[in-house]
C-alpha atoms as a PDB file:
ATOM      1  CA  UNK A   1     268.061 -99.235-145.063  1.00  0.00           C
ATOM      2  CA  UNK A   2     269.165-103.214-144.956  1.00  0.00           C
ATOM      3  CA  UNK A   3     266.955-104.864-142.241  1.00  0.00           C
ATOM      4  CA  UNK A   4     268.563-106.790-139.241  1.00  0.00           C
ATOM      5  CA  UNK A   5     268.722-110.570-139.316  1.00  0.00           C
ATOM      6  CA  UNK A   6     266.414-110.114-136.105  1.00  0.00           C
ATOM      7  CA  UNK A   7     263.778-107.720-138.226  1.00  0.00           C
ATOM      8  CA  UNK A   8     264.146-110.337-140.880  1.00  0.00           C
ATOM      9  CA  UNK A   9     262.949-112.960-138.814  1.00  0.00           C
ATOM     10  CA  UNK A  10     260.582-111.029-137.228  1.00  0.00           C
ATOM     11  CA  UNK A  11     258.817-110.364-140.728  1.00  0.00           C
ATOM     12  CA  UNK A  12     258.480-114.412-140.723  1.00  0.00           C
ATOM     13  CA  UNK A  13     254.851-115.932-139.582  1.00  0.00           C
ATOM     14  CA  UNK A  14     256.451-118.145-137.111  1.00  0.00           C
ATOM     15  CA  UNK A  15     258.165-115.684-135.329  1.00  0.00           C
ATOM     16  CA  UNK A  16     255.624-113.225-135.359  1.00  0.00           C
ATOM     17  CA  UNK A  17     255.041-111.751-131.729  1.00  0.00           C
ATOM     18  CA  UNK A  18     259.006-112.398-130.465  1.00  0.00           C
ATOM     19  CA  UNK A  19     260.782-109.654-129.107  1.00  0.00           C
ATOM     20  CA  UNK A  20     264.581-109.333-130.165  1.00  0.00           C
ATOM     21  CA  UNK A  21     265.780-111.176-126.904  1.00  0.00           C
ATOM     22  CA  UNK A  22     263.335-113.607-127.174  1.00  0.00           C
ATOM     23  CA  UNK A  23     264.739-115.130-130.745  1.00  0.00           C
ATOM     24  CA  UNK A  24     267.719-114.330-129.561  1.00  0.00           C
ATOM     25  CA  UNK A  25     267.572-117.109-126.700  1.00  0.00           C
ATOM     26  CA  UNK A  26     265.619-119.150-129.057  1.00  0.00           C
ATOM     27  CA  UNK A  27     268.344-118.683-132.020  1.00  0.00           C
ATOM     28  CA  UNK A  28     271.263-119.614-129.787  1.00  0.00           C
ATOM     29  CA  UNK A  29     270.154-123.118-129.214  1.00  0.00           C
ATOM     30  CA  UNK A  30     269.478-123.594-133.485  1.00  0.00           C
ATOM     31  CA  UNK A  31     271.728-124.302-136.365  1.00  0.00           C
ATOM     32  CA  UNK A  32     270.304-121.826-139.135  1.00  0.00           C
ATOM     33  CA  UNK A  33     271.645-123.006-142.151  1.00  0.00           C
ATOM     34  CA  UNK A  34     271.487-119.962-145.220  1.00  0.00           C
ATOM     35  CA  UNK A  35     272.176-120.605-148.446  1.00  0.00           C
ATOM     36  CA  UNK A  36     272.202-118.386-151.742  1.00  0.00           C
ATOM     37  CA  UNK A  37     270.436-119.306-154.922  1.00  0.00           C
ATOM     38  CA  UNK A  38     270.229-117.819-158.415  1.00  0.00           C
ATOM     39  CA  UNK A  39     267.186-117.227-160.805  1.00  0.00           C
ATOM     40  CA  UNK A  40     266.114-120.466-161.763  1.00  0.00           C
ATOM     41  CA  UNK A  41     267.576-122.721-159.471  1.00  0.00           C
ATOM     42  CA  UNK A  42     265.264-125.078-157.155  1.00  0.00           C
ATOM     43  CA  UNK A  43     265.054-125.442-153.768  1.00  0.00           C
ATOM     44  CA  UNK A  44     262.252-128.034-153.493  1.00  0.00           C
ATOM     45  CA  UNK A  45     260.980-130.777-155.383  1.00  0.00           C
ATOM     46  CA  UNK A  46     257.442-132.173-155.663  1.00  0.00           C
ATOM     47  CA  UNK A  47     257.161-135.266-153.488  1.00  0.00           C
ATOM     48  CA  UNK A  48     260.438-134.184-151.693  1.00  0.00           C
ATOM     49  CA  UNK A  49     260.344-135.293-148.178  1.00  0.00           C
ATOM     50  CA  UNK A  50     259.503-131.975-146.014  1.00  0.00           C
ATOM     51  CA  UNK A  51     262.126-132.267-142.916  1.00  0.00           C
ATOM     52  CA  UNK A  52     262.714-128.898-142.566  1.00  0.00           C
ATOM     53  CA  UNK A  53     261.538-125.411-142.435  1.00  0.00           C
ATOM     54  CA  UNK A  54     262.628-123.312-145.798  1.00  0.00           C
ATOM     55  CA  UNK A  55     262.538-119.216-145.120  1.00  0.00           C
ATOM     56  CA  UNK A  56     262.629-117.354-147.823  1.00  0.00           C
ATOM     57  CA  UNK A  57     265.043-114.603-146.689  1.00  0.00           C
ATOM     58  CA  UNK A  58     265.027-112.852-149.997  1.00  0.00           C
ATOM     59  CA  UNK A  59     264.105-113.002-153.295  1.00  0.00           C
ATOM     60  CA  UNK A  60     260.689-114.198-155.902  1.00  0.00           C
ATOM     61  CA  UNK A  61     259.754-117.676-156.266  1.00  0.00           C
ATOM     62  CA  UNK A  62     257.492-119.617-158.348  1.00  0.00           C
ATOM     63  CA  UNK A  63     255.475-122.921-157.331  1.00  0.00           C
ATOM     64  CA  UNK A  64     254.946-125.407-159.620  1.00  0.00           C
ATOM     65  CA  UNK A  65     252.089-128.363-159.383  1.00  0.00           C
ATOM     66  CA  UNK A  66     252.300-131.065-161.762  1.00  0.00           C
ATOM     67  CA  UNK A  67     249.518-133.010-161.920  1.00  0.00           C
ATOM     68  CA  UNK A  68     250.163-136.936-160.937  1.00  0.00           C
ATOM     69  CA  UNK A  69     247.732-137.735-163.783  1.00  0.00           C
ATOM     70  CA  UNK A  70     249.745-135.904-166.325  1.00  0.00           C
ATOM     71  CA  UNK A  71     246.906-133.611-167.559  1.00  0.00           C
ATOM     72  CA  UNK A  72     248.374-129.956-166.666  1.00  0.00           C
ATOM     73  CA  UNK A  73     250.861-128.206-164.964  1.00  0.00           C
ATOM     74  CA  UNK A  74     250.095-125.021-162.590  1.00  0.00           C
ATOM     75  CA  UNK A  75     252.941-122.512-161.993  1.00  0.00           C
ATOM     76  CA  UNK A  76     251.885-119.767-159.714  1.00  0.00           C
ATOM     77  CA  UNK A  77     253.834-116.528-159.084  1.00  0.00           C
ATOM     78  CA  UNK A  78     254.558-115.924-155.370  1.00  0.00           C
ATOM     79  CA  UNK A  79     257.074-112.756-154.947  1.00  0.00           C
ATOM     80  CA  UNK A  80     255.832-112.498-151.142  1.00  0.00           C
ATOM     81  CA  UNK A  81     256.395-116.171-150.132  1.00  0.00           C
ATOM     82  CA  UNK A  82     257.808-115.935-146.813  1.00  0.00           C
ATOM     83  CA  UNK A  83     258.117-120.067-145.544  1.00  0.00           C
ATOM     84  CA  UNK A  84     257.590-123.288-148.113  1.00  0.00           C
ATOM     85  CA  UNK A  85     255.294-125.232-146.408  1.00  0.00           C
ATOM     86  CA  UNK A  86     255.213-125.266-142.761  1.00  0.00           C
ATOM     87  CA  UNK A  87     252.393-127.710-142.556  1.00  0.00           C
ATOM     88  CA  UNK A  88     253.523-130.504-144.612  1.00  0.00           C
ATOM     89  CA  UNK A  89     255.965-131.062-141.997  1.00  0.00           C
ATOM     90  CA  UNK A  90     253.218-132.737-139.718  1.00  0.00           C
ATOM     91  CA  UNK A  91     250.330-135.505-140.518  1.00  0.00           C
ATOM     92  CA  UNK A  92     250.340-138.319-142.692  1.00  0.00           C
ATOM     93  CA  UNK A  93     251.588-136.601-146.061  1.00  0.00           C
ATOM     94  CA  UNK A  94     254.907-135.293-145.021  1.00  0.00           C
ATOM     95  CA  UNK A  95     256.143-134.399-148.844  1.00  0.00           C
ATOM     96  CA  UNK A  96     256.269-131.384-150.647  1.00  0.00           C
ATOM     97  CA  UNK A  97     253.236-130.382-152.971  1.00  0.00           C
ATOM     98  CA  UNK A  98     254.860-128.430-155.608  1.00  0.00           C
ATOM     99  CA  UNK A  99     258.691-127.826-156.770  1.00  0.00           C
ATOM    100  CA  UNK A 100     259.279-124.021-155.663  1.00  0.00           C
ATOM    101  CA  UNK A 101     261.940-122.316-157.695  1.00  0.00           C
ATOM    102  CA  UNK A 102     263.506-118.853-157.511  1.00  0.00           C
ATOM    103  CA  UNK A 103     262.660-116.694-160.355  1.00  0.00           C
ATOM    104  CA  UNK A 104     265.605-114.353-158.958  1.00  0.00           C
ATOM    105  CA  UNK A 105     268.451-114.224-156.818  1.00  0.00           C
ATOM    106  CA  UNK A 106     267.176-115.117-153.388  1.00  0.00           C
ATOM    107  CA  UNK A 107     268.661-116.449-149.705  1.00  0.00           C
ATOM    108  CA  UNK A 108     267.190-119.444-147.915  1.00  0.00           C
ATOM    109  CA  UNK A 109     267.225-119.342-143.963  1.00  0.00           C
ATOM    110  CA  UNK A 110     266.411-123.742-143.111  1.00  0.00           C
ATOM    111  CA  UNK A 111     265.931-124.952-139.695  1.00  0.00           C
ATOM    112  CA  UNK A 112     265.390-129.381-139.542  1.00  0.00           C
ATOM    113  CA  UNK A 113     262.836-130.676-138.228  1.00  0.00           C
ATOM    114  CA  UNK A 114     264.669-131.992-134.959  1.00  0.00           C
ATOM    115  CA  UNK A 115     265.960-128.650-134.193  1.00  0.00           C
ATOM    116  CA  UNK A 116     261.724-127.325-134.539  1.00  0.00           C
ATOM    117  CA  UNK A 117     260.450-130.331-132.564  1.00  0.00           C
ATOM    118  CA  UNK A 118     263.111-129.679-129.578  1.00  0.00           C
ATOM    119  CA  UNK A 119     263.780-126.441-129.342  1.00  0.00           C
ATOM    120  CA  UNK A 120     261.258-124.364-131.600  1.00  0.00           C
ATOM    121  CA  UNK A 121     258.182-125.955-130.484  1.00  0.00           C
ATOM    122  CA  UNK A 122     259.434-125.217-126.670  1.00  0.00           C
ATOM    123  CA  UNK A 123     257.956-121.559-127.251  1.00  0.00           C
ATOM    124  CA  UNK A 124     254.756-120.967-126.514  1.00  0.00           C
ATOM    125  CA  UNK A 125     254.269-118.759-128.997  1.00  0.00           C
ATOM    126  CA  UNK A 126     256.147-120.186-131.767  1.00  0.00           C
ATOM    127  CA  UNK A 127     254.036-123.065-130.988  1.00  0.00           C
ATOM    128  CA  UNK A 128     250.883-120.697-130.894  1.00  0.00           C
ATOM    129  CA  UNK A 129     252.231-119.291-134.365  1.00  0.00           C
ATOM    130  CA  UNK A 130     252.336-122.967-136.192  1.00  0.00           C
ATOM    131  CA  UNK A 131     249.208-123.837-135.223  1.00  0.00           C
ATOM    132  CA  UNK A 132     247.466-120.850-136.463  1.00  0.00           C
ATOM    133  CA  UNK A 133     249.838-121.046-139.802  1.00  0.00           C
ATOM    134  CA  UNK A 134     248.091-125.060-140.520  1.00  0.00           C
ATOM    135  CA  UNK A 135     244.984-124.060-139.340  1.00  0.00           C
ATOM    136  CA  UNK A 136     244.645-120.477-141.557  1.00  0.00           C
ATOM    137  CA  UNK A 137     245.820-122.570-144.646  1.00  0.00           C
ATOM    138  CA  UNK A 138     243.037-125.306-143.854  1.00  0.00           C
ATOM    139  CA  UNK A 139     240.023-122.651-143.435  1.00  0.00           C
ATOM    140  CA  UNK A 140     241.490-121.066-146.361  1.00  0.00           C
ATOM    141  CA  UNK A 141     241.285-123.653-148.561  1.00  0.00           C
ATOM    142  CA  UNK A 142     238.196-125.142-147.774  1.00  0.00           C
ATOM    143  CA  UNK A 143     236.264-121.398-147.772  1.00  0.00           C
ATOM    144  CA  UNK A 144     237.639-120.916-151.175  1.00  0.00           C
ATOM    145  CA  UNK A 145     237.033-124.144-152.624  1.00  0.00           C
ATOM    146  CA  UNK A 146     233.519-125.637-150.574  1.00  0.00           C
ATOM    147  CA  UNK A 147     231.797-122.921-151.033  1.00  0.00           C
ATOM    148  CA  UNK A 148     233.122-121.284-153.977  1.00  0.00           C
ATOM    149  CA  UNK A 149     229.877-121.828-156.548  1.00  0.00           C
ATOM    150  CA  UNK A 150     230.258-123.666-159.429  1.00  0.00           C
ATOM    151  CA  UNK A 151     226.902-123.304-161.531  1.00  0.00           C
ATOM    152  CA  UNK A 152     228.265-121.795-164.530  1.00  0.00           C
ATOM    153  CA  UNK A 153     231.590-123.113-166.977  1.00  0.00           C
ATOM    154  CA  UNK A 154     233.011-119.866-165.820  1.00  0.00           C
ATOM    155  CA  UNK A 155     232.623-120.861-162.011  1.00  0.00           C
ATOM    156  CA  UNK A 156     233.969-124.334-162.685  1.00  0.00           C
ATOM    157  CA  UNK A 157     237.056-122.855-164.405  1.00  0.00           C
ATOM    158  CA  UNK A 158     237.397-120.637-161.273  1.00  0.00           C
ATOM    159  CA  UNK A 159     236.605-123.272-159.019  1.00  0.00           C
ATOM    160  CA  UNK A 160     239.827-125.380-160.939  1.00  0.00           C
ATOM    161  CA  UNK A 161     242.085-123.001-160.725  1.00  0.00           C
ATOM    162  CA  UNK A 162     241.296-122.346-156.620  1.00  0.00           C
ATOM    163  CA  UNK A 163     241.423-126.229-156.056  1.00  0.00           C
ATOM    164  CA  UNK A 164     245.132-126.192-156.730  1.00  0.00           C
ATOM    165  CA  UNK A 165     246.454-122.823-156.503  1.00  0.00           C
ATOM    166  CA  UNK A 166     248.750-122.545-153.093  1.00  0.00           C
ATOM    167  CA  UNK A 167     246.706-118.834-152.827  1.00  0.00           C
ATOM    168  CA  UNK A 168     243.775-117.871-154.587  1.00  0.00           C
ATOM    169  CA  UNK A 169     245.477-114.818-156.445  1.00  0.00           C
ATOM    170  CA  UNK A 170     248.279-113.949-158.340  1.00  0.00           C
ATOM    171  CA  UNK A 171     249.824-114.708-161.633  1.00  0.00           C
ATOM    172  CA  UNK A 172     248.858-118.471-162.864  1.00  0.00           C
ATOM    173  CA  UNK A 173     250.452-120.195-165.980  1.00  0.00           C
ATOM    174  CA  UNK A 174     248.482-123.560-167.154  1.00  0.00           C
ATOM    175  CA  UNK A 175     249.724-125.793-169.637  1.00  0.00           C
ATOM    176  CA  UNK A 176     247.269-128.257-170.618  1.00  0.00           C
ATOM    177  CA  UNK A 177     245.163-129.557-173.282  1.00  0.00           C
ATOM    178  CA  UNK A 178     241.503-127.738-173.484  1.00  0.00           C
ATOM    179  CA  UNK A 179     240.104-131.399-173.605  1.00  0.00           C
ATOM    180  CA  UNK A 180     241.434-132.328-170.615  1.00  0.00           C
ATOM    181  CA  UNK A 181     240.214-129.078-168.392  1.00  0.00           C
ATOM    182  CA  UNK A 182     236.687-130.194-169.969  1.00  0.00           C
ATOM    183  CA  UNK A 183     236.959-133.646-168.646  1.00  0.00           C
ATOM    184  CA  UNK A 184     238.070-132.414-165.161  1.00  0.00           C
ATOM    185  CA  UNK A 185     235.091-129.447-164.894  1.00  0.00           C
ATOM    186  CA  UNK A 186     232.942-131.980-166.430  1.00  0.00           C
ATOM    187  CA  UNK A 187     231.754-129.795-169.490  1.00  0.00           C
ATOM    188  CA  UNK A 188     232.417-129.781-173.360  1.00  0.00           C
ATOM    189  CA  UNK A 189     235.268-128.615-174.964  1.00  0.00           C
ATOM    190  CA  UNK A 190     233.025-126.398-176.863  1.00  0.00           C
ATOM    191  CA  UNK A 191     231.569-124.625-173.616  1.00  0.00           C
ATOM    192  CA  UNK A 192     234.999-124.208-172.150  1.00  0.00           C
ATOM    193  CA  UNK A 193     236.651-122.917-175.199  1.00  0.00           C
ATOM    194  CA  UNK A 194     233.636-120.256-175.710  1.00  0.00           C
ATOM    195  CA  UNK A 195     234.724-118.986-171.564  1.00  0.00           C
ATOM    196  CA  UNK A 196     237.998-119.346-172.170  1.00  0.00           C
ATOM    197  CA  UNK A 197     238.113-116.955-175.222  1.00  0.00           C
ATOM    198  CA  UNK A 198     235.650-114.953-173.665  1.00  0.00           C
ATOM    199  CA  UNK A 199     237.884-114.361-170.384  1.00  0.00           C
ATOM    200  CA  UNK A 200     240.885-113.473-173.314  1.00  0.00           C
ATOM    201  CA  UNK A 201     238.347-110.795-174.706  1.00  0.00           C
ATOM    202  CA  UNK A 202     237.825-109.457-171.471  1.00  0.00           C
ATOM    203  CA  UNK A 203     241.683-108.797-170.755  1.00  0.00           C
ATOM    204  CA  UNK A 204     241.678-111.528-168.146  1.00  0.00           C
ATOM    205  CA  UNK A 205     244.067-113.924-169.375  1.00  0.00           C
ATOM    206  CA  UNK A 206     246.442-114.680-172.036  1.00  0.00           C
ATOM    207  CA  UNK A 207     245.347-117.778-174.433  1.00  0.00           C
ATOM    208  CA  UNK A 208     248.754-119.800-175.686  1.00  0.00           C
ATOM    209  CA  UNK A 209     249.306-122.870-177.517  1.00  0.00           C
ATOM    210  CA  UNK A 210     248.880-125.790-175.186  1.00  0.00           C
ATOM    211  CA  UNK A 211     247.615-123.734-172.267  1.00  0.00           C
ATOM    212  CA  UNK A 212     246.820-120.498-171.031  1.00  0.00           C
ATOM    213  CA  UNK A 213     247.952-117.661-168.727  1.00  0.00           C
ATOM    214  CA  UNK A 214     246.233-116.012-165.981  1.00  0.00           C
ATOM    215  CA  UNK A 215     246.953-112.085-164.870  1.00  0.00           C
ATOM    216  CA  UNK A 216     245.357-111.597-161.838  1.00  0.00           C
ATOM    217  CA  UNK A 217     243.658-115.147-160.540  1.00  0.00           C
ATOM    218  CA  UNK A 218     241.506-112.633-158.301  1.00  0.00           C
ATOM    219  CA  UNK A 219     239.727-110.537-161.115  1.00  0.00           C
ATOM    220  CA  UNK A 220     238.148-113.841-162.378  1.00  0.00           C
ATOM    221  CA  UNK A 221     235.899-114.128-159.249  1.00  0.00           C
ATOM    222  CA  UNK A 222     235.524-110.127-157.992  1.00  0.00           C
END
């Protein structure tokens, strides 16, 4: 059975908590602007100014991080993205991190920013909601990465990979030169070509010319 545009948005983090008459009253004083995509078409770019918030209503997307440096690019596979990047909305780097792009058919649900500040953020517990959503993503981030070890060339692979994947599983494509993921882990690319072939032997990822695939980011640190 088709869910409800109410059961919809009550599947979103931000509206978590609502009852139907609740984001009812909320909904009635916000323009919700929905818009259809097809596979392969973008709905963010990288460094895009992040005014508003993007729900992904339906569909798979993928999230692409190109490095400012030019040494790699990280695509990871998100099919249960639900909102692009609440949190960049706030503090002093109010841009997108990564392009996200639909890797099917999919519907957008975006709210601006002055519509969130005024009436949104008037909830308590929409308020409540975005506050936990910046402040999950934070301890995330910093449990995976500070205190992930990184003793071994396998662990600094690992470590890579978590630093600038949006979550720390999933599908990951990498394209990038083995010499420059030795200069970033700070090891030879002898050492990082022997873990890298020996995660391949093990079934764990997919070696390709000019980079490398990923299956399952999780069953390189189980």
């Amino acid at each position: 059975m088709e869910l409800t545009m109410f059961e919809r948005l009550l599947q979103l983090p931000l509206f978590q908590g609502l009852t139907q008459l609740e984001i009812a009253d909320v909904m009635s004083h916000v323009r919700l602007d929905f818009a259809n995509y097809h596979r392969g078409d973008e709905v963010v770019m990288q460094d895009d100014a992040c005014r508003a918030l993007v729900y992904i209503i339906s569909g798979e997307m993928t999230a692409e991080y190109r490095d400012p440096k030019g040494r790699f690019t990280l695509t990871e596979h998100l099919p249960n993205l639900k909102v692009i990047e609440p949190y960049n909305m706030f503090g002093m780097h109010q841009k997108y991190s990564r392009t996200y792009t639909f890797s099917t058919d999919g519907t957008t649900l975006t709210i601006d920013k002055p519509m969130v500040l005024k009436n949104l953020m008037a909830n308590n517990i929409i308020r409540i909601n975005l506050m936990n959503i910046t402040s999950n993503k934070y301890q995330q981030t910093m449990r995976m990465v500070w205190n992930f070890p990184d003793e071994t060339v396998w662990q600094k692979i690992v470590k890579f990979l978590l630093t600038y994947s949006i979550v720390p599983k999933g599908k990951k494509d990498v394209i990038m030169k083995m010499t420059d993921l030795a200069d970033i882990i700070h090891e030879t690319r002898l050492n990082v070509s022997g873990v890298l072939n020996e995660m391949q032997k093990q079934g764990l990822m997919t070696l390709q010319r000019g980079g490398f695939t990923i299956h399952e980011l999780q069953n390189l640190y189980r």
